[in-house]
N, C-alpha and C. Protein backbone atom coordinates (compact mmCIF):
# COMPACT_ATOMS: atom_id res chain seq x y z
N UNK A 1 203.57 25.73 175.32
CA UNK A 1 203.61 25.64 176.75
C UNK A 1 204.94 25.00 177.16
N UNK A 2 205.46 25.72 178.05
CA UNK A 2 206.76 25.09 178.71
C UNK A 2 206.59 24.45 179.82
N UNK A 3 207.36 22.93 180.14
CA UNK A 3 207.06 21.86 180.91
C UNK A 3 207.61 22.77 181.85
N UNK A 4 206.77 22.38 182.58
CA UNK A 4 206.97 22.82 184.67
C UNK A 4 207.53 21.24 185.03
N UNK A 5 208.60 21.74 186.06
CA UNK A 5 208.81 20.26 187.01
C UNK A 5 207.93 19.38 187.37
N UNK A 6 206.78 19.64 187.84
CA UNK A 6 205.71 18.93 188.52
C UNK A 6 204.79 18.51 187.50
N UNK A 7 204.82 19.01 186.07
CA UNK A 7 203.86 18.53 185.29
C UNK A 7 203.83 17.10 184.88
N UNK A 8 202.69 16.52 184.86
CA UNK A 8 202.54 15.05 184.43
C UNK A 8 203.40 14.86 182.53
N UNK A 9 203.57 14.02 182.15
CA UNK A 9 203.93 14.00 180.68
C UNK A 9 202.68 14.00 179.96
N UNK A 10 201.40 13.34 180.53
CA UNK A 10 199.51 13.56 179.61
C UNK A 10 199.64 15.04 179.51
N UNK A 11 199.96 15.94 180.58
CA UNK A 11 199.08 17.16 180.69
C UNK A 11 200.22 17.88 179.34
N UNK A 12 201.43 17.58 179.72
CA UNK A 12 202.30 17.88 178.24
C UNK A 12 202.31 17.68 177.05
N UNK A 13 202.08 16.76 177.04
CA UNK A 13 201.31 15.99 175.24
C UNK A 13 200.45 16.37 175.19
N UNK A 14 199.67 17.02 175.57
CA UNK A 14 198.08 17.65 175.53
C UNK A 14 198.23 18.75 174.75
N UNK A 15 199.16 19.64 175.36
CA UNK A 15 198.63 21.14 175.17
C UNK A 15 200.39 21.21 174.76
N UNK A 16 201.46 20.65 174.21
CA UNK A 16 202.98 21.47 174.00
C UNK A 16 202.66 22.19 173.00
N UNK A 17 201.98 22.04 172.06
CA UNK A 17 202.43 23.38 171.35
C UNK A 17 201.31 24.36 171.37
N UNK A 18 200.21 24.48 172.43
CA UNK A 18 199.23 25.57 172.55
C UNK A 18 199.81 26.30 173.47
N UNK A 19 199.68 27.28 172.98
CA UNK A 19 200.57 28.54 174.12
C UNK A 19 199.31 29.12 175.73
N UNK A 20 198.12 29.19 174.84
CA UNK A 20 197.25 30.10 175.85
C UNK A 20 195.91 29.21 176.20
N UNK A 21 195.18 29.49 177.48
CA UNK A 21 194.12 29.11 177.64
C UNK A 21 193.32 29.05 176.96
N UNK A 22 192.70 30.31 176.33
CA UNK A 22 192.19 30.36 174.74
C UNK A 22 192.48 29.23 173.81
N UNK A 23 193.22 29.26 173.51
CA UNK A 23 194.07 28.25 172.15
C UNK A 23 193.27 26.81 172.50
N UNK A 24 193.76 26.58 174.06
CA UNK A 24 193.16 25.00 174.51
C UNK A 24 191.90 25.22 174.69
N UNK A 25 190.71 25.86 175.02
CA UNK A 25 189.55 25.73 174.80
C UNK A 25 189.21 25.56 173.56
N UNK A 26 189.75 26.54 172.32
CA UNK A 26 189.25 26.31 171.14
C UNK A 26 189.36 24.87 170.30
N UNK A 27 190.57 23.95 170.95
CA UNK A 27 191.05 22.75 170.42
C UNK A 27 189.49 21.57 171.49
N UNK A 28 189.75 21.95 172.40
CA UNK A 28 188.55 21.06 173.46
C UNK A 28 186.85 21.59 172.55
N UNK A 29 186.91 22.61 171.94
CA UNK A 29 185.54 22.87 170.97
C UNK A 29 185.33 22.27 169.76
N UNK A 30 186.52 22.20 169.30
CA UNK A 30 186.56 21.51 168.27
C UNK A 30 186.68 20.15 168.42
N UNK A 31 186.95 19.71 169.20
CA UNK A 31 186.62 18.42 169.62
C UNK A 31 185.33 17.39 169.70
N UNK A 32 184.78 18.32 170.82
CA UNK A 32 183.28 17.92 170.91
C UNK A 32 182.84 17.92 169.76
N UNK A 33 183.06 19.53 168.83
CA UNK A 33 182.13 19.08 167.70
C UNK A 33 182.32 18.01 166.76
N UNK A 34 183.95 17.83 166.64
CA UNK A 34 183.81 16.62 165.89
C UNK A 34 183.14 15.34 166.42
N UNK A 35 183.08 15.15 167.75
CA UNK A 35 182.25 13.92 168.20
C UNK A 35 181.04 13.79 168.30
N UNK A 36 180.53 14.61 168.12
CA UNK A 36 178.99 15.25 167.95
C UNK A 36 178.89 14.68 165.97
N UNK A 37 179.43 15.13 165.78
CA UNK A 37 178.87 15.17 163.77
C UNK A 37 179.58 13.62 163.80
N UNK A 38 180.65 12.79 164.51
CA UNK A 38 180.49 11.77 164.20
C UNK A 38 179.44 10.52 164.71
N UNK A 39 178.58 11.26 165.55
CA UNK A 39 177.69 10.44 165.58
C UNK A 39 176.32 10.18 164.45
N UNK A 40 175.83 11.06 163.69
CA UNK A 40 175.03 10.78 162.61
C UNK A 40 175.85 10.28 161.42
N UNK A 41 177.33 10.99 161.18
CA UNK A 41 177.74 9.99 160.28
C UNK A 41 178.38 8.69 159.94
N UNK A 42 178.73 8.38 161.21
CA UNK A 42 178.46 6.78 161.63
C UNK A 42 177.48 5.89 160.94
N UNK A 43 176.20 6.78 160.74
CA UNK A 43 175.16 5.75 160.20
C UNK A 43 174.67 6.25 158.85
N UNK A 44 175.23 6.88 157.75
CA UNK A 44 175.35 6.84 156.42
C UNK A 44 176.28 5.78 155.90
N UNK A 45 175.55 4.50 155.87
CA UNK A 45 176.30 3.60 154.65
C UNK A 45 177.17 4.20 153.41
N UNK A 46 177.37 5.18 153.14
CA UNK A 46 178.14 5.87 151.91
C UNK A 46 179.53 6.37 152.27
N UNK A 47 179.60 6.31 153.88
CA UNK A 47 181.00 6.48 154.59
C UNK A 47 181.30 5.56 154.93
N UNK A 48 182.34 4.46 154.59
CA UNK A 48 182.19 3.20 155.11
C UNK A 48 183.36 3.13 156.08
N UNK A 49 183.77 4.21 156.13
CA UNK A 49 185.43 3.83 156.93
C UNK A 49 185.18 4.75 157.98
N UNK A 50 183.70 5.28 158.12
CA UNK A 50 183.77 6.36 159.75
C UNK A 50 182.71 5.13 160.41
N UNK A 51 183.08 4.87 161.34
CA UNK A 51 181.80 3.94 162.44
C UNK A 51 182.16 4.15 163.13
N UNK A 52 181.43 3.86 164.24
CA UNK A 52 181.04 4.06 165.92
C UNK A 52 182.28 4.02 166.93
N UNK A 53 183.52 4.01 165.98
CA UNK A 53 184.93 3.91 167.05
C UNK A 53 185.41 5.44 167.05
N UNK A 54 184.79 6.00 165.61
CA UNK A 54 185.77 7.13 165.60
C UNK A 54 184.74 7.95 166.49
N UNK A 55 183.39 7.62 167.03
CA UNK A 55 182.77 8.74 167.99
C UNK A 55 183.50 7.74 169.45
N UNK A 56 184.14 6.82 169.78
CA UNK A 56 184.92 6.50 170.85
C UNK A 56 185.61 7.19 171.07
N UNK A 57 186.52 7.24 169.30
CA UNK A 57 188.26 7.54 169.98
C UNK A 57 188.33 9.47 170.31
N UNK A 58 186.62 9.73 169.75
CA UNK A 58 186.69 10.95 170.23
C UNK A 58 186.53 11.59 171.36
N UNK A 59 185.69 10.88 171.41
CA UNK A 59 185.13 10.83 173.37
C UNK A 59 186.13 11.05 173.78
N UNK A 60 187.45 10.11 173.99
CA UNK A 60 188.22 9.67 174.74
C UNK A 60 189.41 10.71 174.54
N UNK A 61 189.53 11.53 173.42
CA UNK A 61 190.45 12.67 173.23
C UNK A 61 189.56 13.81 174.04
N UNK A 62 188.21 14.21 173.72
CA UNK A 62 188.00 15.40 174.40
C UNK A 62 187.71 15.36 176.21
N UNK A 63 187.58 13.85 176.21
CA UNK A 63 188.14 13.96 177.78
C UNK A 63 189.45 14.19 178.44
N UNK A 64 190.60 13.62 177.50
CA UNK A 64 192.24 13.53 177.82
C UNK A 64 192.43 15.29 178.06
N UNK A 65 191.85 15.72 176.82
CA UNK A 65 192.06 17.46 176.94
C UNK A 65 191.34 18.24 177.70
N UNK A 66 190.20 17.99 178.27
CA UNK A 66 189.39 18.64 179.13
C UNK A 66 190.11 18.42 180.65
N UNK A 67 190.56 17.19 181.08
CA UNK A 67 190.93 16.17 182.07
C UNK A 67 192.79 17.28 182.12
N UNK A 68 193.38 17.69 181.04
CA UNK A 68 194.57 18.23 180.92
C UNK A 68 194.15 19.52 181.36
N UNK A 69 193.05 20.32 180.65
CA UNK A 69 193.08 21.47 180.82
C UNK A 69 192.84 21.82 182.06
N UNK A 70 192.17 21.23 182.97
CA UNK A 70 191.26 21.03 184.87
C UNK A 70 192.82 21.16 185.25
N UNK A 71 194.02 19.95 184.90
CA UNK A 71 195.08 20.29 185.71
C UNK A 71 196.00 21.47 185.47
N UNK A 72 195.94 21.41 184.40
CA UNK A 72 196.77 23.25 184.12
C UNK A 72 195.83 24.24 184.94
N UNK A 73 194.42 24.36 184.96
CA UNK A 73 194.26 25.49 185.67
C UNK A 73 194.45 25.61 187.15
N UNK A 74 194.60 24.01 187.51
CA UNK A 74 194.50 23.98 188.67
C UNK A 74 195.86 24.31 189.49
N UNK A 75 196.93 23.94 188.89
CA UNK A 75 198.41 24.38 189.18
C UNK A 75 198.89 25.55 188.38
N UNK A 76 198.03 26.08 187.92
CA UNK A 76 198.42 27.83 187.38
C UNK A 76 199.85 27.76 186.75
N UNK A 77 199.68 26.83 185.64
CA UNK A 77 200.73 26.37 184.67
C UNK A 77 200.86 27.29 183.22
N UNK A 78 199.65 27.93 183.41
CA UNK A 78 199.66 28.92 181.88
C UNK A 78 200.47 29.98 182.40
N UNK A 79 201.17 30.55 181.37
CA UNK A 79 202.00 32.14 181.51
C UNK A 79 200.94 32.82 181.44
């Protein structure tokens, strides 16, 4: 994706090297699912280095990209 004048620098770090709408939905899918499967494995003692931050810090990515993708469609920023 090529920066537009008016684009924020979040909505750029989001998506620079996804070219198409497609591309960024499939990254926002894969997202969720990883925050989804890190919530049961959070609580297998046999993973000791996944806990309850990495279903945070996921949250908090598939909102940044969902929250990016609302403003690209909304200023018709995709080619």
């Amino acid at each position: 994706m090529e920066r537009k004048n008016d684009m924020p620098l979040w909505v750029f770090l989001a998506f620079s090297s996804i070219e198409t709408r497609k591309g960024a939905l499939i990254l926002i899918w894969i997202c969720v699912l990883f925050t989804v499967l890190c919530i049961p494995v959070s609580w297998y003692p046999w993973i000791e280095w996944i806990d309850w931050s990495w279903t945070g810090m996921m949250a908090a990515v598939t909102a940044w990209y969902w929250l990016a993708l609302k403003w690209v469609d909304k200023n018709t920023a995709w080619d």
